[in-house]
PDB file of N, CA and C in Angstrom:
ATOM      1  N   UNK A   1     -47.337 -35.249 -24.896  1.00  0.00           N
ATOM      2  CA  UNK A   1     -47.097 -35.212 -23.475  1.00  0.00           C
ATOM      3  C   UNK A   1     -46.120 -34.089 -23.124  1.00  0.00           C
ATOM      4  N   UNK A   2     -44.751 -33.885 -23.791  1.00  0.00           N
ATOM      5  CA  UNK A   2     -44.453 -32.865 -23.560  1.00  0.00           C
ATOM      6  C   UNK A   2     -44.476 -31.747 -23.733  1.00  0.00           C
ATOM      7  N   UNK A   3     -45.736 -31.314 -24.741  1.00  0.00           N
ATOM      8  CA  UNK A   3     -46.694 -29.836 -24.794  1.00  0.00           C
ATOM      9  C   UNK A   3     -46.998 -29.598 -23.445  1.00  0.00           C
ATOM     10  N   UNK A   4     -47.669 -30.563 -22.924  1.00  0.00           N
ATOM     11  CA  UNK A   4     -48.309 -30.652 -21.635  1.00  0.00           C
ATOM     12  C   UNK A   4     -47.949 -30.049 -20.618  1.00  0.00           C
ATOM     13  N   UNK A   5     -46.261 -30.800 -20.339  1.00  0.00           N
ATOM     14  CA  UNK A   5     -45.523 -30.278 -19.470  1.00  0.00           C
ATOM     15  C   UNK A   5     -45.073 -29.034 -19.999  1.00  0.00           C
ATOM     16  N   UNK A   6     -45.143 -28.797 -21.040  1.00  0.00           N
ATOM     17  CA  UNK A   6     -44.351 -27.364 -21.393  1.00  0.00           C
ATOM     18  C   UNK A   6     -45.331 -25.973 -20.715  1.00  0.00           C
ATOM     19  N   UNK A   7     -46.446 -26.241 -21.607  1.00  0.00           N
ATOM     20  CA  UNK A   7     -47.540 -25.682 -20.770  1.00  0.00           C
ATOM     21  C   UNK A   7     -47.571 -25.118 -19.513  1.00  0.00           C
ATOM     22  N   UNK A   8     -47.994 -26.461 -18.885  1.00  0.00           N
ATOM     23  CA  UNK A   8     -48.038 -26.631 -17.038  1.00  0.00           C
ATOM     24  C   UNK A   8     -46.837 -25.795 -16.251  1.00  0.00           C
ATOM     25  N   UNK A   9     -45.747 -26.269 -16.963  1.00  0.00           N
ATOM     26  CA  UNK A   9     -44.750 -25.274 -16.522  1.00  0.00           C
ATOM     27  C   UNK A   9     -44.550 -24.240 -16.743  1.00  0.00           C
ATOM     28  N   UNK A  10     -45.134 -23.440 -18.017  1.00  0.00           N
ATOM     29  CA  UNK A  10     -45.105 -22.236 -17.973  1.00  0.00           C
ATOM     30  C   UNK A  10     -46.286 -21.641 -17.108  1.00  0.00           C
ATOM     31  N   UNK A  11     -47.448 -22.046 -17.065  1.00  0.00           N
ATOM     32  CA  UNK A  11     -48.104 -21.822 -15.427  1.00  0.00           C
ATOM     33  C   UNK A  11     -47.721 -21.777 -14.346  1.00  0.00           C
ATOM     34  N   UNK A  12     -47.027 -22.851 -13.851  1.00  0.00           N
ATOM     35  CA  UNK A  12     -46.781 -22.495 -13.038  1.00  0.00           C
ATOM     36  C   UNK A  12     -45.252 -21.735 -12.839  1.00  0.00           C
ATOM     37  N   UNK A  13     -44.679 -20.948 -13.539  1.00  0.00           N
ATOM     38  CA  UNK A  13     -44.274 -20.111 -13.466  1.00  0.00           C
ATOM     39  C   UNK A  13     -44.197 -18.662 -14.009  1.00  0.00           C
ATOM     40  N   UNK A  14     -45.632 -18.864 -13.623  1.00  0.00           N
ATOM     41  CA  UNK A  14     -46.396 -17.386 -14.393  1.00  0.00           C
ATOM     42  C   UNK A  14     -46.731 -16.606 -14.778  1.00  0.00           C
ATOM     43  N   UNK A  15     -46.612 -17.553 -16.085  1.00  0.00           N
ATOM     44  CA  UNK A  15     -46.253 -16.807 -17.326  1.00  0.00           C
ATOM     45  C   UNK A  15     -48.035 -16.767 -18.117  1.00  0.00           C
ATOM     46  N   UNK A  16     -49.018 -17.672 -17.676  1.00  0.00           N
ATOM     47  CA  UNK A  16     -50.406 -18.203 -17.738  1.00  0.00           C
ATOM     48  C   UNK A  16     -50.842 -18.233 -16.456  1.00  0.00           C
ATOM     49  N   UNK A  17     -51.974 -17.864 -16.446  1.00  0.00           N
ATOM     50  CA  UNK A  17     -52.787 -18.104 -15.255  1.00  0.00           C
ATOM     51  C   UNK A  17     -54.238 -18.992 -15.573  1.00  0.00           C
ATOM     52  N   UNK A  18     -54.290 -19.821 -15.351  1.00  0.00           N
ATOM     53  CA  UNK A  18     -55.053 -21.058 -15.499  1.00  0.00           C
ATOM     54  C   UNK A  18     -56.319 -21.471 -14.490  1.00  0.00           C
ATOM     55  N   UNK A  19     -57.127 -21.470 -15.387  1.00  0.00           N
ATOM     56  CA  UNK A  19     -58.507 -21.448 -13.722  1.00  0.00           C
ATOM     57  C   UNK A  19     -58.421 -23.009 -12.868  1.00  0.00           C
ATOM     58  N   UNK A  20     -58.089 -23.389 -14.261  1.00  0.00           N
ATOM     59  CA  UNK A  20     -57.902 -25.004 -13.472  1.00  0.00           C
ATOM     60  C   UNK A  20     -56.128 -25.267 -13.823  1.00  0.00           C
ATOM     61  N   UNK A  21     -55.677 -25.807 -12.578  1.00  0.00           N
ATOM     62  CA  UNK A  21     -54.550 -26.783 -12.147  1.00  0.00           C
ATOM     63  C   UNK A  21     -54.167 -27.742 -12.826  1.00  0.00           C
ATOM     64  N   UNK A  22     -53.599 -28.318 -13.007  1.00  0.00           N
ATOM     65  CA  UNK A  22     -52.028 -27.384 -13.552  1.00  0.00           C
ATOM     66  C   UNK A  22     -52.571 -27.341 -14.965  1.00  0.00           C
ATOM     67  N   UNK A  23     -53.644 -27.486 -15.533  1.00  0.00           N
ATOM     68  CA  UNK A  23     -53.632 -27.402 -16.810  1.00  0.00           C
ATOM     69  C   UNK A  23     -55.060 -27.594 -17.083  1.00  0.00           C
ATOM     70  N   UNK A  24     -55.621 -26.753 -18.095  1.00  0.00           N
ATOM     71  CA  UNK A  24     -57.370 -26.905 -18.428  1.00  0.00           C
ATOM     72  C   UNK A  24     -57.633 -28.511 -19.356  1.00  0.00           C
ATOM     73  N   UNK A  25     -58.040 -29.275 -19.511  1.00  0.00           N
ATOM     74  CA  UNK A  25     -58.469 -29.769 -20.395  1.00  0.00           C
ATOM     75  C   UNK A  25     -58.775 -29.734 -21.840  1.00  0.00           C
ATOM     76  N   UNK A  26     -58.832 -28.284 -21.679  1.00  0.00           N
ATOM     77  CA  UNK A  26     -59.060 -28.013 -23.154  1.00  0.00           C
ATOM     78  C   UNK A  26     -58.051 -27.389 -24.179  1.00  0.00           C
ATOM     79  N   UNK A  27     -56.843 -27.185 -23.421  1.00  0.00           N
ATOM     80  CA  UNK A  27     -55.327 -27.230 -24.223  1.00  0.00           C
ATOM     81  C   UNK A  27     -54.761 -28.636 -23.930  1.00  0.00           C
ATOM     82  N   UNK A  28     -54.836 -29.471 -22.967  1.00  0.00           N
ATOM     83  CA  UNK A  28     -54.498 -30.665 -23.351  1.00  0.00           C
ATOM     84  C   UNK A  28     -54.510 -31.349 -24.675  1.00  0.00           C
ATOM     85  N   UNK A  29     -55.945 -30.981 -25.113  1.00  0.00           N
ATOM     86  CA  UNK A  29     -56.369 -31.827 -25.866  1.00  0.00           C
ATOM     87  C   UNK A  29     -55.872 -31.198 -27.301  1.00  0.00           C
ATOM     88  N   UNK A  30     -55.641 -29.862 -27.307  1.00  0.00           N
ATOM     89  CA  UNK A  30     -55.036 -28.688 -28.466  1.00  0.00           C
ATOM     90  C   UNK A  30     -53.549 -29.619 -28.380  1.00  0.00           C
ATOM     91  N   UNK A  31     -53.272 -29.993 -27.684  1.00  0.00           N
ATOM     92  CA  UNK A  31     -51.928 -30.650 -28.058  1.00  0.00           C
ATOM     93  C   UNK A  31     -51.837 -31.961 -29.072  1.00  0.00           C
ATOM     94  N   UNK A  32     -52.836 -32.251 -28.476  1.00  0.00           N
ATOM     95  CA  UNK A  32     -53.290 -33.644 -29.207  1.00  0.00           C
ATOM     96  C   UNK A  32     -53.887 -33.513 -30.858  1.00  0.00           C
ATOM     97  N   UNK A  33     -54.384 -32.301 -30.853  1.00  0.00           N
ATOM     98  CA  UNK A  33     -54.340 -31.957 -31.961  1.00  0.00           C
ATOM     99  C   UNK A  33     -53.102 -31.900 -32.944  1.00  0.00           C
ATOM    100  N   UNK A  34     -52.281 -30.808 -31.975  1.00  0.00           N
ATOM    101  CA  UNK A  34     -51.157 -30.171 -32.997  1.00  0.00           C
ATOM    102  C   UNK A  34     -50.181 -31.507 -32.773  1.00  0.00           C
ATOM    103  N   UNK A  35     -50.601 -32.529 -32.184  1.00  0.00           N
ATOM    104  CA  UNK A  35     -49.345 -33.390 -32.589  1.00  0.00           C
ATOM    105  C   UNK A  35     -49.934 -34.736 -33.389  1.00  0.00           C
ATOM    106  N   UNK A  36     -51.394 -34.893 -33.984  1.00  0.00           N
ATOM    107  CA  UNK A  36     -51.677 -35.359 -34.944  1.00  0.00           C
ATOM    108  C   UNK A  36     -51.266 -34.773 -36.550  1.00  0.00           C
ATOM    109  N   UNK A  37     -51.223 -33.714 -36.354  1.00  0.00           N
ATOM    110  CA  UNK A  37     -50.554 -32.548 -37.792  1.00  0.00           C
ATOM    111  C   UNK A  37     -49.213 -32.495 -37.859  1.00  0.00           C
ATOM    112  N   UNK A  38     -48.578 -32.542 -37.049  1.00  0.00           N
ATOM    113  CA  UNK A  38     -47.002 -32.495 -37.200  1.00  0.00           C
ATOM    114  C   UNK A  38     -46.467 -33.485 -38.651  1.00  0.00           C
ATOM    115  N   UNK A  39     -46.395 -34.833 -38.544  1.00  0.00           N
ATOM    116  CA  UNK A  39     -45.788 -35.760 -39.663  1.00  0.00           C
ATOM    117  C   UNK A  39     -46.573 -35.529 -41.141  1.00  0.00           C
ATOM    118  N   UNK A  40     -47.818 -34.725 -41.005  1.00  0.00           N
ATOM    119  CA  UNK A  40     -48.698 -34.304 -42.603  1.00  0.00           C
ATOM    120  C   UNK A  40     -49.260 -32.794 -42.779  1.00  0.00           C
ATOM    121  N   UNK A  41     -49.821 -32.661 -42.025  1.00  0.00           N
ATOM    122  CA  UNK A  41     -50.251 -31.178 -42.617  1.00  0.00           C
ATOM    123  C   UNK A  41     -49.026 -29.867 -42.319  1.00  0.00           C
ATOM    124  N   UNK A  42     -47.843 -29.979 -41.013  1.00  0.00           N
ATOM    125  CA  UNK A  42     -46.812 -29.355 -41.063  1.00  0.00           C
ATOM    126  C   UNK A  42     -45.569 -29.838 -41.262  1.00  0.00           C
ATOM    127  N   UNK A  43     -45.863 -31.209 -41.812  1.00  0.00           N
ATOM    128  CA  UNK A  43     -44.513 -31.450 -42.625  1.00  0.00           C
ATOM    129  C   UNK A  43     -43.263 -30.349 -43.275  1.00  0.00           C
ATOM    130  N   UNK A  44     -43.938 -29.512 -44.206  1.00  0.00           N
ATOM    131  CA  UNK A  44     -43.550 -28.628 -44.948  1.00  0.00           C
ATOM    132  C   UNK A  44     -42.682 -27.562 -44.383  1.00  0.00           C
ATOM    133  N   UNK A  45     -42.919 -27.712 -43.201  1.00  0.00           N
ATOM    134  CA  UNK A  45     -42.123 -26.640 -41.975  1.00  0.00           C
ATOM    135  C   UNK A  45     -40.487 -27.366 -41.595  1.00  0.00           C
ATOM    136  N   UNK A  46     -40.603 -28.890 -41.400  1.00  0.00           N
ATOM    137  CA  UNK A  46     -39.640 -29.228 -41.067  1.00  0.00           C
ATOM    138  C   UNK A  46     -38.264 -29.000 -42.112  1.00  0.00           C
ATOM    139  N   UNK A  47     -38.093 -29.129 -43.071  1.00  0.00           N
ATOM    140  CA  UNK A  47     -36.905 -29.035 -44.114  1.00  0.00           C
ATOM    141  C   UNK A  47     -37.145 -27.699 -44.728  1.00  0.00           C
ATOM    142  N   UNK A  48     -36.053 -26.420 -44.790  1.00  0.00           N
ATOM    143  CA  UNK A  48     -35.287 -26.405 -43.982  1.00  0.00           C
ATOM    144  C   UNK A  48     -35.403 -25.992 -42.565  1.00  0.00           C
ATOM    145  N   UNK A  49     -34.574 -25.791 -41.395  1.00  0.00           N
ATOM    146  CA  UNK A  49     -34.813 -26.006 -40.237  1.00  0.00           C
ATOM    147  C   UNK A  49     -35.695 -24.328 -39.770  1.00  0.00           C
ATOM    148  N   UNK A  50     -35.368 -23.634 -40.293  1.00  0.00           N
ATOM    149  CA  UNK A  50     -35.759 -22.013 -40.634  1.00  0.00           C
ATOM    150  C   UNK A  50     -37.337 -22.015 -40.861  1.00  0.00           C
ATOM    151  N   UNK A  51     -37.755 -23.054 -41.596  1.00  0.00           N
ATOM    152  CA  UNK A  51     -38.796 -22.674 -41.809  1.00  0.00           C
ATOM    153  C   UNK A  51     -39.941 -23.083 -40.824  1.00  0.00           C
ATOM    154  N   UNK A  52     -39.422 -24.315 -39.980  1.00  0.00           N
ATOM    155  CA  UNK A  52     -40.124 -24.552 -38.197  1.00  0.00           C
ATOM    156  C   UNK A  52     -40.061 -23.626 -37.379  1.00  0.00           C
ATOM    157  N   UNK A  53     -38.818 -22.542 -37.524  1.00  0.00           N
ATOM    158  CA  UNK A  53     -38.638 -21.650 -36.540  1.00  0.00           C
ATOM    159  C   UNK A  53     -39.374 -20.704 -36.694  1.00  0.00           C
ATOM    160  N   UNK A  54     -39.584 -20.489 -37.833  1.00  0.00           N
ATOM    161  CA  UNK A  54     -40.324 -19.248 -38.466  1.00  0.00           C
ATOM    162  C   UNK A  54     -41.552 -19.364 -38.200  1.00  0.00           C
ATOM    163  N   UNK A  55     -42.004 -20.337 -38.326  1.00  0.00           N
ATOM    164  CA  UNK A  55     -43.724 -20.332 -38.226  1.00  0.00           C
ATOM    165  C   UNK A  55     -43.965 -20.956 -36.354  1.00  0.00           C
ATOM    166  N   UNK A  56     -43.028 -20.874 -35.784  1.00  0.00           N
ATOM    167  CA  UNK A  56     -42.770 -21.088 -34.464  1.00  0.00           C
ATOM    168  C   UNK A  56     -42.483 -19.773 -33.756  1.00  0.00           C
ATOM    169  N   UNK A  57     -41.679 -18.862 -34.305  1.00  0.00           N
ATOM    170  CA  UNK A  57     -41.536 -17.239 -34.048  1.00  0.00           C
ATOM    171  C   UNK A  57     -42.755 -16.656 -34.205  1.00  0.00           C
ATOM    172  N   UNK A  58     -43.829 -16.803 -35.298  1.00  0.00           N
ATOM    173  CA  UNK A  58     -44.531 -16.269 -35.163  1.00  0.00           C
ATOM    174  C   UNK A  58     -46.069 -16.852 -35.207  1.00  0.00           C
ATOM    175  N   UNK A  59     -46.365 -17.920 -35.415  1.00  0.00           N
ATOM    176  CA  UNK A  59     -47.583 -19.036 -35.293  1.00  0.00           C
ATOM    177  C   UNK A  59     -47.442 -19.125 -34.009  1.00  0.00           C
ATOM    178  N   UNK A  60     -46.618 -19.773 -32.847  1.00  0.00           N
ATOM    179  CA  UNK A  60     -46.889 -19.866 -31.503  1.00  0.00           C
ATOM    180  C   UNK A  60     -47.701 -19.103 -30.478  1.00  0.00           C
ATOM    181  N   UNK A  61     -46.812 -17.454 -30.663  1.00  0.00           N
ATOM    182  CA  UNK A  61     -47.560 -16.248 -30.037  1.00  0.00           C
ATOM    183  C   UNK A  61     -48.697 -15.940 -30.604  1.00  0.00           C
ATOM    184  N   UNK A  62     -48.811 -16.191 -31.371  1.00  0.00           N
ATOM    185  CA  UNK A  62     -50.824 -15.665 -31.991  1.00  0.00           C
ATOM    186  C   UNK A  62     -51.468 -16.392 -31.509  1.00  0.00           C
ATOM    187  N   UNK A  63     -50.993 -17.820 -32.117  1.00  0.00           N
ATOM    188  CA  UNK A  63     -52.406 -18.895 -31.262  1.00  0.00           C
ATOM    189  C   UNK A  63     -52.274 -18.807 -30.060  1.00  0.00           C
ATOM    190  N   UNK A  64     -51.199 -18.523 -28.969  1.00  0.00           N
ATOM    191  CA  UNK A  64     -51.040 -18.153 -27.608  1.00  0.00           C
ATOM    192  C   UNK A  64     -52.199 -17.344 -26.770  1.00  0.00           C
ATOM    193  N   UNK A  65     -51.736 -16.091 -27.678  1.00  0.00           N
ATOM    194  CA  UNK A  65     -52.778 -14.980 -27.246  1.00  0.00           C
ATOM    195  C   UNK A  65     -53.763 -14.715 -28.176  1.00  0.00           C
ATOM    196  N   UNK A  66     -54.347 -15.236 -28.749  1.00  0.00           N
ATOM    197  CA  UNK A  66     -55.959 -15.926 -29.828  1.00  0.00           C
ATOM    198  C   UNK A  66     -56.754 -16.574 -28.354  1.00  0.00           C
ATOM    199  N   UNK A  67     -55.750 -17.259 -28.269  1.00  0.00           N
ATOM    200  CA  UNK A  67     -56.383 -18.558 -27.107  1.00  0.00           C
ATOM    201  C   UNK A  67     -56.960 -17.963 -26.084  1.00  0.00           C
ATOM    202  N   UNK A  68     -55.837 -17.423 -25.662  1.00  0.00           N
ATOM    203  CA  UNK A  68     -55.932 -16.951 -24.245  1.00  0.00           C
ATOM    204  C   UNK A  68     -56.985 -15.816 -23.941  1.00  0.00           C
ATOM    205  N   UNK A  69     -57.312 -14.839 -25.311  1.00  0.00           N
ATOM    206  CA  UNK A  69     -58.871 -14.239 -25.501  1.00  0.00           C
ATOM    207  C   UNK A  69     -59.616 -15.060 -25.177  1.00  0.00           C
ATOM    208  N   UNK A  70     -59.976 -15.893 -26.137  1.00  0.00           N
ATOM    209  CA  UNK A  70     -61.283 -16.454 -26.424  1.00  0.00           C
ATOM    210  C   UNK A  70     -61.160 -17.277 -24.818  1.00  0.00           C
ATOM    211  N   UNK A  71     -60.658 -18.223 -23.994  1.00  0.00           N
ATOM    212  CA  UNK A  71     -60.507 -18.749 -23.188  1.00  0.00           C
ATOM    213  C   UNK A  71     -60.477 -18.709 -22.028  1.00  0.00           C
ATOM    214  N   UNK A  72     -60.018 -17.128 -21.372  1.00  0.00           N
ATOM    215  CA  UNK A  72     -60.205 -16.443 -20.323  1.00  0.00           C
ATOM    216  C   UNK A  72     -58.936 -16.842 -19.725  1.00  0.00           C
ATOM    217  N   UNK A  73     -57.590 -17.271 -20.238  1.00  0.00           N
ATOM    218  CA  UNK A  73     -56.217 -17.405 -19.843  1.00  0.00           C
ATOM    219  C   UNK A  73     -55.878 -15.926 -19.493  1.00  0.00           C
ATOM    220  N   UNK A  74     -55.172 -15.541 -18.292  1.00  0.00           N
ATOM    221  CA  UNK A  74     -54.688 -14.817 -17.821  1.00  0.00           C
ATOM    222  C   UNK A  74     -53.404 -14.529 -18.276  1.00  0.00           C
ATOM    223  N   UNK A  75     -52.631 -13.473 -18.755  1.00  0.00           N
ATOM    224  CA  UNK A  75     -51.240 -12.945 -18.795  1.00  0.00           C
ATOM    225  C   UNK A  75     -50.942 -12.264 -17.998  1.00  0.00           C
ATOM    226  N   UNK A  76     -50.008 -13.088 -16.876  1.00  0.00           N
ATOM    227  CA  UNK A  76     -49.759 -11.987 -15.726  1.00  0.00           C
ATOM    228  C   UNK A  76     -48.489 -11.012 -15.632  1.00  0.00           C
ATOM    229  N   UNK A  77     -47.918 -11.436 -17.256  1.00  0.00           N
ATOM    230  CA  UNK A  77     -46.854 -10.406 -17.752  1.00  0.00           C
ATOM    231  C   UNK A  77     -46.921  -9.616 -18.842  1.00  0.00           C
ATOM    232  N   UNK A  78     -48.337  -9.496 -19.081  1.00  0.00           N
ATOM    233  CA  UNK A  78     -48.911  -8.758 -19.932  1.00  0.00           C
ATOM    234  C   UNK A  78     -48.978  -9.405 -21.619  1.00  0.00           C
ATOM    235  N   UNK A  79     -49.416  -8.641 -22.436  1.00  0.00           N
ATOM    236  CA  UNK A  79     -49.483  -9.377 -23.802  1.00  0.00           C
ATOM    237  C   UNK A  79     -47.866  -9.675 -24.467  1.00  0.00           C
ATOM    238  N   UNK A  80     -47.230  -8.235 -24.733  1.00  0.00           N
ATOM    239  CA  UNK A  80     -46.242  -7.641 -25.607  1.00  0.00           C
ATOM    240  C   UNK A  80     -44.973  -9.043 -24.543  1.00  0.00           C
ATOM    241  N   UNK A  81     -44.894  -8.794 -23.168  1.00  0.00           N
ATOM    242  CA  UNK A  81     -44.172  -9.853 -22.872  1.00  0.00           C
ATOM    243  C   UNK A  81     -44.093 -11.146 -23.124  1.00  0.00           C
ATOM    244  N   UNK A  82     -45.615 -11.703 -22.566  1.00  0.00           N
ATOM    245  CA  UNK A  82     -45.676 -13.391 -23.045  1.00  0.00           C
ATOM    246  C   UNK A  82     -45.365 -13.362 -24.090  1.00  0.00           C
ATOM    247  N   UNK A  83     -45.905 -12.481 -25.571  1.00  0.00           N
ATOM    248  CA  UNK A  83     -45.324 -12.813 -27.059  1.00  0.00           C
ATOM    249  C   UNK A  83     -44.275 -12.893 -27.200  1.00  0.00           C
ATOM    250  N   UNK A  84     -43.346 -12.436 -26.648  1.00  0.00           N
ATOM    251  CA  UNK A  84     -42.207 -12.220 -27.061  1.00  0.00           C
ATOM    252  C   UNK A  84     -41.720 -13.653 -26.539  1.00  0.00           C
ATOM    253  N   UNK A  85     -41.917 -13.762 -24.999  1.00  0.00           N
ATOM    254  CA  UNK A  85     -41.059 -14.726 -24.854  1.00  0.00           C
ATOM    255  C   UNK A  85     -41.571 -16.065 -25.477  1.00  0.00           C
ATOM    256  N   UNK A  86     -43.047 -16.172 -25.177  1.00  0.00           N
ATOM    257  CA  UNK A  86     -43.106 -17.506 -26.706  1.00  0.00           C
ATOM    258  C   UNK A  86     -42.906 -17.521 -27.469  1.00  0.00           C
ATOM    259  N   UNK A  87     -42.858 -16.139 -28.726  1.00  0.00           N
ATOM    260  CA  UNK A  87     -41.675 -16.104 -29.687  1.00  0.00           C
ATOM    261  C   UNK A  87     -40.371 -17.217 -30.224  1.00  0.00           C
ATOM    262  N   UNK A  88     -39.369 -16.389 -28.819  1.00  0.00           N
ATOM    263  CA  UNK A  88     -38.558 -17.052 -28.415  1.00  0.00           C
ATOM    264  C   UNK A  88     -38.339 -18.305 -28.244  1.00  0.00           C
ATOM    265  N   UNK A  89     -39.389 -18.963 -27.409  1.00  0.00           N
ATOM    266  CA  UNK A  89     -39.669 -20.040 -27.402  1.00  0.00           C
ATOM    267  C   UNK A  89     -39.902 -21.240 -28.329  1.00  0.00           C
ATOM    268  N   UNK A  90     -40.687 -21.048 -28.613  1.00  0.00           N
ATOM    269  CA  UNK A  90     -41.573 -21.569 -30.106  1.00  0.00           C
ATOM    270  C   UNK A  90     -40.672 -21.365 -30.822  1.00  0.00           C
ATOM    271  N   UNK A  91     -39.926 -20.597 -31.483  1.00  0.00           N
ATOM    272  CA  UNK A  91     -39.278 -20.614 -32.949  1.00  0.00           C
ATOM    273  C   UNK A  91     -37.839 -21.614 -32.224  1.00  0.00           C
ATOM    274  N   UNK A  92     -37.707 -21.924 -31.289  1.00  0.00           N
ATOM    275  CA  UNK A  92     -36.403 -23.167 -30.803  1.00  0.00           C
ATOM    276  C   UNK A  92     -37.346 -24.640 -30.754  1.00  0.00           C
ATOM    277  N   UNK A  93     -38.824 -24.605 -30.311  1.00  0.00           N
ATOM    278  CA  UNK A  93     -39.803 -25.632 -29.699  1.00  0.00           C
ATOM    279  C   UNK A  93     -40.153 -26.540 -31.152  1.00  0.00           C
ATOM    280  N   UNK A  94     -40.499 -25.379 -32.009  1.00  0.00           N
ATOM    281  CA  UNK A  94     -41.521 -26.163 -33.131  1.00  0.00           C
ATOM    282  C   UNK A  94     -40.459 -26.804 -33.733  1.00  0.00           C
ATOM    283  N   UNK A  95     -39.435 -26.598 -34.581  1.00  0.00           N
ATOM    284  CA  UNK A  95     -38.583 -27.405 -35.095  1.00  0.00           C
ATOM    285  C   UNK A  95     -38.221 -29.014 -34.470  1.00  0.00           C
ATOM    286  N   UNK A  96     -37.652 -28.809 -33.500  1.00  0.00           N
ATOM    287  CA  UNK A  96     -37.662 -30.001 -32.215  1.00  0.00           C
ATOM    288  C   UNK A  96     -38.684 -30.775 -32.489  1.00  0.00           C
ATOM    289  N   UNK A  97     -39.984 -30.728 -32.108  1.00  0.00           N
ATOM    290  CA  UNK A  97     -41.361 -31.159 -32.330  1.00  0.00           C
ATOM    291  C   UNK A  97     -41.335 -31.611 -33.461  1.00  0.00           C
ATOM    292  N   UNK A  98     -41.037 -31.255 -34.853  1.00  0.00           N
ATOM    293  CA  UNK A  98     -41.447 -31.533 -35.789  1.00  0.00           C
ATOM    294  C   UNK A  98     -40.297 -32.228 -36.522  1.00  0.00           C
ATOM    295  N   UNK A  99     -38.851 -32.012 -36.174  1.00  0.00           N
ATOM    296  CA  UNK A  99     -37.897 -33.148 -36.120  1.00  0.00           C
ATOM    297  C   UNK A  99     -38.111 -34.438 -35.051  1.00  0.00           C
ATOM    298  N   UNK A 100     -38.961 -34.935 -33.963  1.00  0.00           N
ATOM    299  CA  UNK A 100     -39.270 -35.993 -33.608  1.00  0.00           C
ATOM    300  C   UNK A 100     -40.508 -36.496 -34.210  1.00  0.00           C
ATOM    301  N   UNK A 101     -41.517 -35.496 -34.634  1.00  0.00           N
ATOM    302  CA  UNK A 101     -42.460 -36.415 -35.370  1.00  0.00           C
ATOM    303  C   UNK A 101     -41.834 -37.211 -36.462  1.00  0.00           C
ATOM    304  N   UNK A 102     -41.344 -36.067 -37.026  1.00  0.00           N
ATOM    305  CA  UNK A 102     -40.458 -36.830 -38.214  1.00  0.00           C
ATOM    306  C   UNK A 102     -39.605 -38.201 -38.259  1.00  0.00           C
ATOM    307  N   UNK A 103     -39.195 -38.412 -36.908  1.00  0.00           N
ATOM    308  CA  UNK A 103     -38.410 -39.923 -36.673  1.00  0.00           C
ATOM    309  C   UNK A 103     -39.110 -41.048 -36.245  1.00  0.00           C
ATOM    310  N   UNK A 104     -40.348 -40.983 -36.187  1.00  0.00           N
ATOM    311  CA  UNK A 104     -41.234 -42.061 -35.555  1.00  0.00           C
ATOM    312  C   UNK A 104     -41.637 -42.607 -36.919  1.00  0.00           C
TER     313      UNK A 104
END
C-alpha cells in the first residue's frame, strides 16, 4: 500500500505522467509483486543495510525507466533527472521496505 502512495505521489507531482489517475493498474499490482519477494527472494539485500541501498541506488531507476519504455509512462523531467532522483530515493526506500518485511 505504501508503494502505491509513493507512486501516486510522485505523479502527482510530476515526476510520472500517468494515462490513468492517480495510478495505472498495472504498477499497482508490480507492487504486489515486489512486496511478495521482499521476506525470500530479497532477503539477501536486507543485512547489511548497504546492501538494500545499493540495489535501491541502482535497481529502482532501471526498472523505473525499463517500465516507463515499455508502458508509455511519461518523464516530464526527462530521463537523466527522474534517475537520479529515484536513485536517491530508492537507495533510502528499499532498505525501509525490506526492514518491515523483515518484522512481520
Amino acid at each position: 500500500m505504501a508503494g502505491c502512495l509513493l507512486d501516486a505521489s510522485l505523479g502527482a507531482l510530476g515526476v510520472f505522467d500517468f494515462a490513468q489517475k492517480p495510478l495505472p493498474l498495472w504498477l499497482a499490482m508490480l507492487w504486489l509483486v515486489l512486496a511478495s519477494g521482499l521476506r525470500h527472494s530479497l532477503a539477501w539485500a536486507r543485512r547489511p543495510i548497504w546492501y538494500g541501498a545499493l540495489l535501491g541506488l541502482f535497481g529502482g531507476p532501471l526498472a523505473y525507466i525499463a517500465g516507463a519504455t515499455q508502458a508509455g509512462v511519461g518523464l516530464p523531467l526527462g530521463t537523466l533527472c527522474t534517475a537520479l532522483l529515484l536513485a536517491a530515493l530508492w537507495a533510502v526506500w528499499m532498505p525501509i521496505i525490506l526492514r518491515l518485511a523483515a518484522s512481520r
